[in-house]
Protein backbone atom coordinates (compact mmCIF):
# COMPACT_ATOMS: atom_id res chain seq x y z
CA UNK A 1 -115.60 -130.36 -34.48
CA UNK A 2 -113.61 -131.93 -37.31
CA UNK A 3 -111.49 -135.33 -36.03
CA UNK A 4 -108.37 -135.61 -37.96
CA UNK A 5 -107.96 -138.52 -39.55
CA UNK A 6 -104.57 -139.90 -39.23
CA UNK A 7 -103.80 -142.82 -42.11
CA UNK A 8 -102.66 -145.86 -40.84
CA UNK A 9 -100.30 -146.52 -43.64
CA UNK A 10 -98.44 -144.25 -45.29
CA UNK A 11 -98.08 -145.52 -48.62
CA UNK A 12 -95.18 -143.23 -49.91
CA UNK A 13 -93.12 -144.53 -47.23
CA UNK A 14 -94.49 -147.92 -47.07
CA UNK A 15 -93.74 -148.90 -50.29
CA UNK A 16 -90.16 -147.87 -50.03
CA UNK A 17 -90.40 -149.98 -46.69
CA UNK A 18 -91.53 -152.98 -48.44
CA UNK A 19 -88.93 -152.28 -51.44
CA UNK A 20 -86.16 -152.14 -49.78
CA UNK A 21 -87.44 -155.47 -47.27
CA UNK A 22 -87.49 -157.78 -50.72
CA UNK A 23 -84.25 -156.84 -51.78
CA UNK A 24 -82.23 -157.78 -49.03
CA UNK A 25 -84.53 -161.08 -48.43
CA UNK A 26 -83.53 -161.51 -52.09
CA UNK A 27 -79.97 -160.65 -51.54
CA UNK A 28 -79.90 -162.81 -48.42
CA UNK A 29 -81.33 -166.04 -50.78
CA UNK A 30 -78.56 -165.06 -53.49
CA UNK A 31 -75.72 -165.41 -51.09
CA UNK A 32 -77.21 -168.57 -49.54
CA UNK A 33 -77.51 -170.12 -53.30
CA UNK A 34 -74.48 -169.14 -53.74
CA UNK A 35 -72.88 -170.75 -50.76
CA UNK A 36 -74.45 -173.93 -50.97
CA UNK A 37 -73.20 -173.99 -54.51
CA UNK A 38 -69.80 -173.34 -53.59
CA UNK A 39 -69.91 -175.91 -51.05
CA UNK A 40 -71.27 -178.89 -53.82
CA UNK A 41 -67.70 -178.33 -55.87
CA UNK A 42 -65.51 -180.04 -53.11
């Protein structure tokens, strides 16, 4: 009797995951950059 190994993590969709998880924390630190430098100019 073979057990079947089941992976726990799936690194073709894992790294799409994490991809897509560091661009919108980048995103997110953009727009806050951006804010607080729009709110210096008053």
């Amino acid at each position: 009797m073979k057990l079947i190994s089941i992976p726990l993590v799936d690194w073709s969709n894992g790294i799409i995951m994490i991809a897509v998880f560091a661009f919108v924390v980048i995103a997110m630190i953009a727009v806050l950059v951006s804010l607080m430098n729009s709110g210096k100019r008053r």
